[in-house]
Protein backbone atom coordinates (compact mmCIF):
# COMPACT_ATOMS: atom_id res chain seq x y z
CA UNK A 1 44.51 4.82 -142.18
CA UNK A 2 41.95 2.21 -141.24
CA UNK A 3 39.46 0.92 -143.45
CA UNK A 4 36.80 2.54 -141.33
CA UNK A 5 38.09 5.55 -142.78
CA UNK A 6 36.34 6.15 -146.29
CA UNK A 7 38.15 8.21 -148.59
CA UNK A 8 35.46 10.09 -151.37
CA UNK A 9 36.19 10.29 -155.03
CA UNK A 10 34.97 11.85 -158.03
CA UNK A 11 33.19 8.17 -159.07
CA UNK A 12 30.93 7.62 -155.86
CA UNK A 13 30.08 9.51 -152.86
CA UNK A 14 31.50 8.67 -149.33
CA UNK A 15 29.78 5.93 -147.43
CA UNK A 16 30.54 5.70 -144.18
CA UNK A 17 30.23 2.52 -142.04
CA UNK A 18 27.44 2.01 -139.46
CA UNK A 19 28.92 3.23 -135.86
CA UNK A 20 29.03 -0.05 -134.69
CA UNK A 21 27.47 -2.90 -137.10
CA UNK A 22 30.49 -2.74 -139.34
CA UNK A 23 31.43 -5.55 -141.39
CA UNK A 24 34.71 -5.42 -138.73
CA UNK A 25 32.28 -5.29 -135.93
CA UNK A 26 29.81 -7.85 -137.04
CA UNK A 27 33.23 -11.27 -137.46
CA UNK A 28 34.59 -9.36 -134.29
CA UNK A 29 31.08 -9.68 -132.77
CA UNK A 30 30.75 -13.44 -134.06
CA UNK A 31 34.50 -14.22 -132.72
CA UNK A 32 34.29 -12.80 -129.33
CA UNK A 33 30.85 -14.61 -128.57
CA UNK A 34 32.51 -17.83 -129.80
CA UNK A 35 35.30 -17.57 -128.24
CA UNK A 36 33.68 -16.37 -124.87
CA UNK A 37 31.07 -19.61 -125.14
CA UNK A 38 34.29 -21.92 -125.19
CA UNK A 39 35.97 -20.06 -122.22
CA UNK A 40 32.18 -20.63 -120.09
CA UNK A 41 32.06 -23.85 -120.96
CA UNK A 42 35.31 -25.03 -119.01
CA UNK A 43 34.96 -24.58 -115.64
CA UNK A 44 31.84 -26.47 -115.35
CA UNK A 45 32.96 -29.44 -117.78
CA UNK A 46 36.67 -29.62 -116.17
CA UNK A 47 34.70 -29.93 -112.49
CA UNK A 48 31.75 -32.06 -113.41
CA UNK A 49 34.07 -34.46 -115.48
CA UNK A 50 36.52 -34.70 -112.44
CA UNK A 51 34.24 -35.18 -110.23
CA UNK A 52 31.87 -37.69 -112.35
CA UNK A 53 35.34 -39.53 -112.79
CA UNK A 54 35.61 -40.40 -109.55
CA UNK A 55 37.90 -37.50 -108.70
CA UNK A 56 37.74 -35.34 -105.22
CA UNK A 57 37.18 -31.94 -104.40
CA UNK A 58 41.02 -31.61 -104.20
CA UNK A 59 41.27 -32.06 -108.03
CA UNK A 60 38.84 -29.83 -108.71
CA UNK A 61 40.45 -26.78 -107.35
CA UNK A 62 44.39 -27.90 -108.38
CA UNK A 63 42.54 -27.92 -112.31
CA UNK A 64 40.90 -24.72 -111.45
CA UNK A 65 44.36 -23.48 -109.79
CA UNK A 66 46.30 -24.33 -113.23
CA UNK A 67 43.68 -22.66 -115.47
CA UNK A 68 43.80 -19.01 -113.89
CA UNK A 69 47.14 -18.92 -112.23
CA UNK A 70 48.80 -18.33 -115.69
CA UNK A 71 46.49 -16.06 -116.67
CA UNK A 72 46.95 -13.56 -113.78
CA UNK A 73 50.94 -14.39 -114.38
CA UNK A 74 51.44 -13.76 -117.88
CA UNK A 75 48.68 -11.09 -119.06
CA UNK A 76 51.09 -8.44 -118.54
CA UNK A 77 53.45 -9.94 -121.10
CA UNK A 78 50.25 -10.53 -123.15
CA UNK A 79 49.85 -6.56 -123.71
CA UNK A 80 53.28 -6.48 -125.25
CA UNK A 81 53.41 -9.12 -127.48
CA UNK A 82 49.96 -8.15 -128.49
CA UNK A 83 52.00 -4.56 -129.25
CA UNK A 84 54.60 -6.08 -130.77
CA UNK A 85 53.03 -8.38 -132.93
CA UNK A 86 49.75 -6.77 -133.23
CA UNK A 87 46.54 -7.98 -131.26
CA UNK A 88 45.17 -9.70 -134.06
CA UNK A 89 47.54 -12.51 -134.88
CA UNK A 90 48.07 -12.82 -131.14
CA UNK A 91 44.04 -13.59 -130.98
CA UNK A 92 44.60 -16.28 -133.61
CA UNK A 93 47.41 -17.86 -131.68
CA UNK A 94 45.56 -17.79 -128.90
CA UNK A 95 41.94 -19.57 -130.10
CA UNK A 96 44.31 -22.07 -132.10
CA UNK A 97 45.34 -22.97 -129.06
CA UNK A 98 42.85 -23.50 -127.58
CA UNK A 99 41.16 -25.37 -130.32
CA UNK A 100 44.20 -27.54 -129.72
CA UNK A 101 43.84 -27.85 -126.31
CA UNK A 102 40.20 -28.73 -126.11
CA UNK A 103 40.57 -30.98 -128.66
CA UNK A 104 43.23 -32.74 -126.65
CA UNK A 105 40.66 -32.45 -123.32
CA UNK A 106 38.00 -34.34 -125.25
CA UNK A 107 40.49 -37.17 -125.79
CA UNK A 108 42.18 -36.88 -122.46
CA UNK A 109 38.26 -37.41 -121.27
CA UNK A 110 36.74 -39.74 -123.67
CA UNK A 111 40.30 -42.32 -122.71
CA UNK A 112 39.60 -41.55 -118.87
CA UNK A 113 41.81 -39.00 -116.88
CA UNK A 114 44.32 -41.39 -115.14
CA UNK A 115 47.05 -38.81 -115.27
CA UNK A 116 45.94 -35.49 -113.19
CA UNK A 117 49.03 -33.77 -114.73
CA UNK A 118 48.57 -34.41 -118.16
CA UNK A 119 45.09 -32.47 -117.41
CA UNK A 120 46.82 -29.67 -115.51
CA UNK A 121 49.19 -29.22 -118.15
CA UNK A 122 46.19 -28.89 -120.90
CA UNK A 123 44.85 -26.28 -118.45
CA UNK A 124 48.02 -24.22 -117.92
CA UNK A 125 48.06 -23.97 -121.48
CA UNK A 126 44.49 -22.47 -121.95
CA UNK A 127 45.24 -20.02 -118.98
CA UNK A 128 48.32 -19.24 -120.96
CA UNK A 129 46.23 -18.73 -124.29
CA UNK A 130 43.91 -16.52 -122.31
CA UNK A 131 46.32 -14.39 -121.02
CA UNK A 132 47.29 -13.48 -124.70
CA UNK A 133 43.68 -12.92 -125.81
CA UNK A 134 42.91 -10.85 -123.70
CA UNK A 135 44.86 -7.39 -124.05
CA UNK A 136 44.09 -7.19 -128.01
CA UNK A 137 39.89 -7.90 -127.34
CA UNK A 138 40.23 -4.30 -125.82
CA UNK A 139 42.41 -2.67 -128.16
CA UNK A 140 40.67 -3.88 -131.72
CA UNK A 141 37.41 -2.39 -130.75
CA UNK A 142 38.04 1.08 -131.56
CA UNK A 143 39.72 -0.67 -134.90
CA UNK A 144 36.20 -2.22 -135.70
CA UNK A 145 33.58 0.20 -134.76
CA UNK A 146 33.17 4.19 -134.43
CA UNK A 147 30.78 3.86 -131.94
CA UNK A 148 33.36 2.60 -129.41
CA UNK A 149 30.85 2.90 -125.92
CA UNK A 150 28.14 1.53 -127.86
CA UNK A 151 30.30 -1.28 -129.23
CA UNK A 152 31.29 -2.38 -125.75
CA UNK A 153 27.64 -2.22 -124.60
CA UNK A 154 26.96 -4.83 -127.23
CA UNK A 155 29.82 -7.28 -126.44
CA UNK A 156 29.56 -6.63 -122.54
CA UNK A 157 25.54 -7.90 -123.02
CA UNK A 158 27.11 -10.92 -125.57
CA UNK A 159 29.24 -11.48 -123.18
CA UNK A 160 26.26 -12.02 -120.16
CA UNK A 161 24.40 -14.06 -122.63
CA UNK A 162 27.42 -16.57 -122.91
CA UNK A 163 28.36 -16.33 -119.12
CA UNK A 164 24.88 -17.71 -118.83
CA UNK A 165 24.56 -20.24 -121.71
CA UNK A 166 27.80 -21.58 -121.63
CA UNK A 167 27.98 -23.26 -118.04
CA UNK A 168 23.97 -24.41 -118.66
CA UNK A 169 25.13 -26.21 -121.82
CA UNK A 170 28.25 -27.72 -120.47
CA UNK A 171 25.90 -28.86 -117.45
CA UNK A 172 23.51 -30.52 -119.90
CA UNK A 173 26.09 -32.38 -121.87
CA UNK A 174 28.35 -33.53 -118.83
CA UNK A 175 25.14 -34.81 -117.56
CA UNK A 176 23.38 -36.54 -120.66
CA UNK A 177 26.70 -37.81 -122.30
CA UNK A 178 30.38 -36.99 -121.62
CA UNK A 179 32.91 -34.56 -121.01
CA UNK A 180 34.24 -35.11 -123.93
CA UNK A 181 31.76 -33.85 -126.31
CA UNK A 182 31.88 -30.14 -124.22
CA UNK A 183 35.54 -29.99 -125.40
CA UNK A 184 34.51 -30.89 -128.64
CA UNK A 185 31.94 -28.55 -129.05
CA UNK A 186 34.31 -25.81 -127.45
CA UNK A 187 36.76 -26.32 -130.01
CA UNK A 188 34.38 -25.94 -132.91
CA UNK A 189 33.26 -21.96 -131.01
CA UNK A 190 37.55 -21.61 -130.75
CA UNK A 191 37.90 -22.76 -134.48
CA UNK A 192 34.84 -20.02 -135.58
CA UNK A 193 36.68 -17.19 -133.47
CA UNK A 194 40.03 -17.55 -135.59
CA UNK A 195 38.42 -17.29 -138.76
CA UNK A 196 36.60 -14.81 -137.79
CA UNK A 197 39.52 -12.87 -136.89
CA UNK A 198 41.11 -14.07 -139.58
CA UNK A 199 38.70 -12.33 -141.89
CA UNK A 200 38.89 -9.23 -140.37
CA UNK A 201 40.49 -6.10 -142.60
CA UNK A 202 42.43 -3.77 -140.47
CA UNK A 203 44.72 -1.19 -141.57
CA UNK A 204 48.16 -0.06 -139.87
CA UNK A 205 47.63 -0.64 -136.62
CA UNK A 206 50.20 1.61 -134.01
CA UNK A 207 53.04 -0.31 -132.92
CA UNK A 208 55.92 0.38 -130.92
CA UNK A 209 59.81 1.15 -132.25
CA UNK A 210 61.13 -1.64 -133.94
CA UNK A 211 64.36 -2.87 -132.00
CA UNK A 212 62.89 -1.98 -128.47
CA UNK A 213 63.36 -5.47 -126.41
CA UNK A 214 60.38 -6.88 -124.43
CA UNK A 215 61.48 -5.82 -121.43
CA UNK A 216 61.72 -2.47 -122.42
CA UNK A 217 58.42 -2.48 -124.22
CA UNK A 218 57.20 -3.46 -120.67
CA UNK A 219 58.57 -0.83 -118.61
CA UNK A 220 57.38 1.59 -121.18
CA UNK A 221 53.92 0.57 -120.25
CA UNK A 222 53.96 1.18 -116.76
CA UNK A 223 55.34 4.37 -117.14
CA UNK A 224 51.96 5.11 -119.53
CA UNK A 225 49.86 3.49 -116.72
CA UNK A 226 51.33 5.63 -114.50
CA UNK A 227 51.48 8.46 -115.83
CA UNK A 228 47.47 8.66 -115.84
CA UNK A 229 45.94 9.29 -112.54
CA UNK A 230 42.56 8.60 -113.43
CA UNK A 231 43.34 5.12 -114.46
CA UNK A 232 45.87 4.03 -111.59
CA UNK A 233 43.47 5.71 -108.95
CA UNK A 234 40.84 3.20 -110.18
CA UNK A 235 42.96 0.01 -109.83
CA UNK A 236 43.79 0.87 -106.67
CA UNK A 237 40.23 1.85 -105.48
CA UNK A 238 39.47 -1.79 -106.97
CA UNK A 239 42.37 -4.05 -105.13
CA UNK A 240 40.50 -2.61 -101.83
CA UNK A 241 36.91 -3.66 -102.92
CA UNK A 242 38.04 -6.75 -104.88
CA UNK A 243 40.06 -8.05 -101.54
CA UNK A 244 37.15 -6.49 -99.18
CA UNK A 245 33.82 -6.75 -100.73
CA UNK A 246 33.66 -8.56 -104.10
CA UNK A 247 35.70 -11.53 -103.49
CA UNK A 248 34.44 -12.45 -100.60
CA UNK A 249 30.71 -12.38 -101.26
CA UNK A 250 30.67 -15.49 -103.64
CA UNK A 251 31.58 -18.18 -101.15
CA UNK A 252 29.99 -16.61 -98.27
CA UNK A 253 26.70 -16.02 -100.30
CA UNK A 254 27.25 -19.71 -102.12
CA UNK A 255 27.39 -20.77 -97.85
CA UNK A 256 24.20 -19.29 -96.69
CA UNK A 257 21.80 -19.62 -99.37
CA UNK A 258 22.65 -23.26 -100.26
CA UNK A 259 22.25 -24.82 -97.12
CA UNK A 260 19.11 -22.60 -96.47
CA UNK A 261 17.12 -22.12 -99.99
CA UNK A 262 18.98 -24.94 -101.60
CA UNK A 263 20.93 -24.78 -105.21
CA UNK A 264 18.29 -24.39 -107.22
CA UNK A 265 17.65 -20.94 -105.41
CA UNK A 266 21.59 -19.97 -105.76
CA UNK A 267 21.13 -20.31 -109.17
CA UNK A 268 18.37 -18.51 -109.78
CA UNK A 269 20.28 -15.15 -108.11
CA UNK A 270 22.80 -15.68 -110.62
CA UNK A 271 20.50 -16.10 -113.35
CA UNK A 272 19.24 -13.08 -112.25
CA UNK A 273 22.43 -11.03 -112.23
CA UNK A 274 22.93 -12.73 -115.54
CA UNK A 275 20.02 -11.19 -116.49
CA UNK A 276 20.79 -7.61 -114.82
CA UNK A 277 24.12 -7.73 -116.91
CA UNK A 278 22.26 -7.63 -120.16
CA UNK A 279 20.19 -4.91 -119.20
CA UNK A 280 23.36 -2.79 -118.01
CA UNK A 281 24.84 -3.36 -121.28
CA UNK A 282 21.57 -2.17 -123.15
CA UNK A 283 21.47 0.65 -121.36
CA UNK A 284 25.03 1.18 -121.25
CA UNK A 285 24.53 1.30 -125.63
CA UNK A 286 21.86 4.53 -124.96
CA UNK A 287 23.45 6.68 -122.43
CA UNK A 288 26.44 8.17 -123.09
CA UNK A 289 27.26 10.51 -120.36
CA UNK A 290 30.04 13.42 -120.51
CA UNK A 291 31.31 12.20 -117.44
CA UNK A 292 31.52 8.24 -118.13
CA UNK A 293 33.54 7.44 -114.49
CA UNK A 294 31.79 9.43 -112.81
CA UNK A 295 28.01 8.03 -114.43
CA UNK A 296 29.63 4.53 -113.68
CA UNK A 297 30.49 4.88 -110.32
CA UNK A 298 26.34 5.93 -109.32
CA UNK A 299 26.00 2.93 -110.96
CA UNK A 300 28.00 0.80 -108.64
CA UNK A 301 25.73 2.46 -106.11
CA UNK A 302 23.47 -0.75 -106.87
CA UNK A 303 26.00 -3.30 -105.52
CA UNK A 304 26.17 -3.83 -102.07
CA UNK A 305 22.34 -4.60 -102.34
CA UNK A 306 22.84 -8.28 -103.00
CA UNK A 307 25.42 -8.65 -99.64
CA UNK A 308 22.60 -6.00 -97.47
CA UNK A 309 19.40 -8.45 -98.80
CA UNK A 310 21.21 -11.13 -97.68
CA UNK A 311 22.17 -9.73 -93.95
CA UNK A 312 18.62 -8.87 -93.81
CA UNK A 313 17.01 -11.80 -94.34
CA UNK A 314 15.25 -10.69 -98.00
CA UNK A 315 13.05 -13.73 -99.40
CA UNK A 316 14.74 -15.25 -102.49
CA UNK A 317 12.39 -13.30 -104.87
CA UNK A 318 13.34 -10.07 -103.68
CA UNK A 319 17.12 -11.34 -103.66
CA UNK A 320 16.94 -12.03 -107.36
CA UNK A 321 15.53 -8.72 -107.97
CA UNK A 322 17.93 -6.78 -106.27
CA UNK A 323 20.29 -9.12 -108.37
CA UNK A 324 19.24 -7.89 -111.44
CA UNK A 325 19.88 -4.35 -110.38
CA UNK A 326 23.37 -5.09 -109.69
CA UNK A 327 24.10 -6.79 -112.55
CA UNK A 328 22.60 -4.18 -114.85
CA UNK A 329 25.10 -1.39 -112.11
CA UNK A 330 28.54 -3.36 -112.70
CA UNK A 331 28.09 -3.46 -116.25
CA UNK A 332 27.18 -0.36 -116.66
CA UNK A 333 30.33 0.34 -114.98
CA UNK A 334 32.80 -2.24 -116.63
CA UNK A 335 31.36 -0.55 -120.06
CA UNK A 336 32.37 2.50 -118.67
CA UNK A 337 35.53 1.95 -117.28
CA UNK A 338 36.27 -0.08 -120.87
CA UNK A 339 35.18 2.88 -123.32
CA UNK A 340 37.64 5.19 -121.45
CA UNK A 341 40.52 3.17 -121.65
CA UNK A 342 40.00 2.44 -125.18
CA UNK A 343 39.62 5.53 -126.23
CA UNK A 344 41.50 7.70 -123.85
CA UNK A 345 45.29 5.82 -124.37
CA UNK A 346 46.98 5.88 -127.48
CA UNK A 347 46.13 3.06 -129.64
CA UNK A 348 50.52 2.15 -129.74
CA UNK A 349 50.69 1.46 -126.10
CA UNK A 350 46.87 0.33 -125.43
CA UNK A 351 47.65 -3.58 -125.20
CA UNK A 352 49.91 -2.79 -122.61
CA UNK A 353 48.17 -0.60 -120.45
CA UNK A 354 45.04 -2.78 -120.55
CA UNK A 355 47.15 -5.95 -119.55
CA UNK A 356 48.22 -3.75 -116.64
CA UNK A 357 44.80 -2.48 -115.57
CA UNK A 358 43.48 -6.04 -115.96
CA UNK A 359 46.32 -7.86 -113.47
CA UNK A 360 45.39 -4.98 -111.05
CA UNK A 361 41.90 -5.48 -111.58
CA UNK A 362 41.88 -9.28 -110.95
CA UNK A 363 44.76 -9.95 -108.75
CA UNK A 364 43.17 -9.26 -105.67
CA UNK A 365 39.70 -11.13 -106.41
CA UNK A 366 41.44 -14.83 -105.40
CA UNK A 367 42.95 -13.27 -101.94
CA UNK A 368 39.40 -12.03 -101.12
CA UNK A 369 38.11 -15.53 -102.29
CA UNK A 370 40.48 -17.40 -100.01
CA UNK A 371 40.29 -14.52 -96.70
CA UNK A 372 36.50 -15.39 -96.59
CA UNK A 373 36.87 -18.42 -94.79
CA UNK A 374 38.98 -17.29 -91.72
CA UNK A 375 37.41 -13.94 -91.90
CA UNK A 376 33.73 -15.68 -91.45
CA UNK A 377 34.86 -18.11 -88.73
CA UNK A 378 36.37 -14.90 -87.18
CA UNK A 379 33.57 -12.62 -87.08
CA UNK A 380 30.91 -13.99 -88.54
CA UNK A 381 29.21 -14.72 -92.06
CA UNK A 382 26.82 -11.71 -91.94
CA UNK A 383 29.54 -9.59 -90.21
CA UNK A 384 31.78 -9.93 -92.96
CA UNK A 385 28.91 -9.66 -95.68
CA UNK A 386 27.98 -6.02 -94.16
CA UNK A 387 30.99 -4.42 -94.15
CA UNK A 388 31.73 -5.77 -97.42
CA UNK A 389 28.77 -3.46 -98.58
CA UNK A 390 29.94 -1.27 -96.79
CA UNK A 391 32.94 -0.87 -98.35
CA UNK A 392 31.56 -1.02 -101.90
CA UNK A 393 30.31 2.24 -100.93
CA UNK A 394 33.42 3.47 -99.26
CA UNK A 395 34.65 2.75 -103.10
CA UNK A 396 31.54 4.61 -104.77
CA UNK A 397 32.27 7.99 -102.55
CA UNK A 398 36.12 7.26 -103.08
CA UNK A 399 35.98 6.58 -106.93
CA UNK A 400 33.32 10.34 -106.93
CA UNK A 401 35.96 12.25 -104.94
CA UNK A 402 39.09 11.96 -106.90
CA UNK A 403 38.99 14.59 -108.87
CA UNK A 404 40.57 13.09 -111.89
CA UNK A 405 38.44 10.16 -112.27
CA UNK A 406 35.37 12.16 -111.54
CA UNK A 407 35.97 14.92 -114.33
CA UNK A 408 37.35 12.65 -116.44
CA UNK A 409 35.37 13.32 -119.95
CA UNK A 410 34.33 10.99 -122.85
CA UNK A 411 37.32 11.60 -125.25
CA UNK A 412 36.42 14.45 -127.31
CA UNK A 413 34.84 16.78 -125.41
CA UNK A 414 37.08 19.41 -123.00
């Protein structure tokens, strides 16, 4: 029984928790928007710092390599030690160390990086910590609130707020002082997020059978992953418009508008998608559909207007507009897509399957990334953009007629 569960007696009536701002919720809340401010905050300080250090391009995407390589890597093996060991103390592991590690960065940047492995080494090790994280932030949700859609509404619009905070402040600090001090301040926001998990009270959380080894434990997973058609369909719907449409619209957008509207314009369309994601996750809090894969898909119906505007030559206004409808589509989606998961798999095997679902989400978003290159100087920047939105809507119509992820229902109604 979890402590969400109130058992009545003859002293006081039964009070039940709010659906989602539980005491659980609220530190859970708290850690996951500390912990998420740190992670923004890297990127940006790890390039800027390289680059103010006199550093080249080069650097920057080796540091970049070493921070989400193990991450894609070892996310699978997350899920089962997160089963194994439950997600909780895994999450602790993983923000302490990261505290470590950014408190190492600060000194690594305060002494002056002369080293590039020592820095790459610091980096594998945060990629590493993610990759542990990760799998258990799914799985305690349903642990910490009743509400479970409306719960991931509120951490997917947390989440948008940090995306956008996070790199600003790192930008403001690299600028005005040094690196340094963004580590620092990042592992104060890792430090918060452990003892904020650390005061959570959870009861018996599902594990698997004691004595299975990890390999075992994995393979067990996959079969669960497999075994659900709705789920599997989705991944691979997603490697084709992660490879296809998704990864290859950030450089090639990034490659037009820069040179033509300038930076300060690029970052105003992200702003604005920044902005569209908090407004998806609002909305995403209200409606609760019967048919939540289904009601997600329409929703990615709003994508491929950001690659279209640009083809068509849409004034940066407009752009950023059509931005915030996006934004405010995907999330609605990923809160979707999240909420089924979480409540649809049983709650012993739900670390693992959302490790897998993860590493099939993600693993195809770097090759799409890198193909954009060739594939522009092949057929063209706006070519490439175009049937990239086309595609996203290849995935909308293919995501609608699979009949098990369209009639998949919210879990509890048949």
């Amino acid at each position: 029984m979890t402590e969400l569960q109130q058992v009545p007696t003859l002293d006081a009536p039964a009070t039940p928790e709010p659906a989602i701002w539980s005491r659980n919720f609220r530190y859970y809340f708290t850690a996951r928007s500390a912990g998420l401010l740190g992670d923004a905050m890297l990127p940006v300080a790890v390039s800027a710092g390289l680059i103010g250090a006199g550093h080249g391009l080069d650097s920057v995407g080796y540091a970049l390599a070493f921070l989400f390589a193990p991450f894609a890597g070892l996310v699978l093996f997350g899920g089962v030690l997160a089963d194994r060991f439950t997600a909780r103390r895994m999450m602790i592991a993983a923000d302490l160390a990261n505290l470590g590690t950014r408190i190492l960065l600060a000194v690594l940047f305060f002494q002056g990086i002369d080293r590039l492995w020592q820095l790459y080494a610091l980096l594998a090790v945060a990629g590493t910590a993610a990759a542990m994280f990760q799998p258990g932030a799914a799985s305690t949700v349903p642990l910490v609130a009743r509400d479970v859609q409306g719960a991931n509404g509120v951490l997917r619009t947390s989440e948008a707020a940090t995306a956008l905070l996070g790199p600003a402040l790192a930008g403001m600090l690299v600028g005005a002082a040094a690196t340094g001090w963004v580590m620092v301040i990042a592992a104060v926001t890792f430090g918060v997020s452990a003892c904020c998990l650390f005061a959570l009270r959870l009861g018996a959380v599902p594990a698997p059978p004691p004595g299975d080894s990890l390999w075992r434990n994995l393979v067990v997973g996959w079969h669960e992953f497999r075994a659900r058609n709705w789920m599997w369909g989705v991944i691979v719907i997603w490697l084709f418009f992660t490879v296809l449409s998704w990864g290859p619209l950030m450089p090639i957008a990034a490659g037009l508008i820069v040179p033509e509207h300038g930076s300060t314009a690029y970052g105003l369309l992200n702003c604005a998608f920044g902005a569209g994601t908090v407004l998806g996750g609002l909305l995403a809090i209200r409606i609760k559909p019967r048919r939540p894969l289904a009601a997600g898909a329409v929703a990615m119906l709003a994508f491929p207007v950001y690659p279209f505007g640009i083809v068509l030559g849409w004034p940066i206004g407009v752009l950023a507009a059509g931005q915030v409808v996006v934004g405010a589509g995907v999330t609605f989606w990923s809160v979707m897509w999240a909420t089924s998961v979480q409540t649809q798999v049983p709650g012993e095997v739900l670390n693992r399957i959302h490790a897998y679902e993860v590493a099939g989400s993600v693993c195809m978003f770097p090759v799409g990334s890198a193909l954009a290159g060739p594939a522009v100087a092949a057929f063209g920047a706006h070519t490439v953009l175009a049937a990239g939105g086309v595609v996203s809507l290849l995935v909308v119509a293919a995501l609608l007629l699979a009949r098990p992820i369209r009639e998949l229902q919210r879990a509890g109604e048949r």
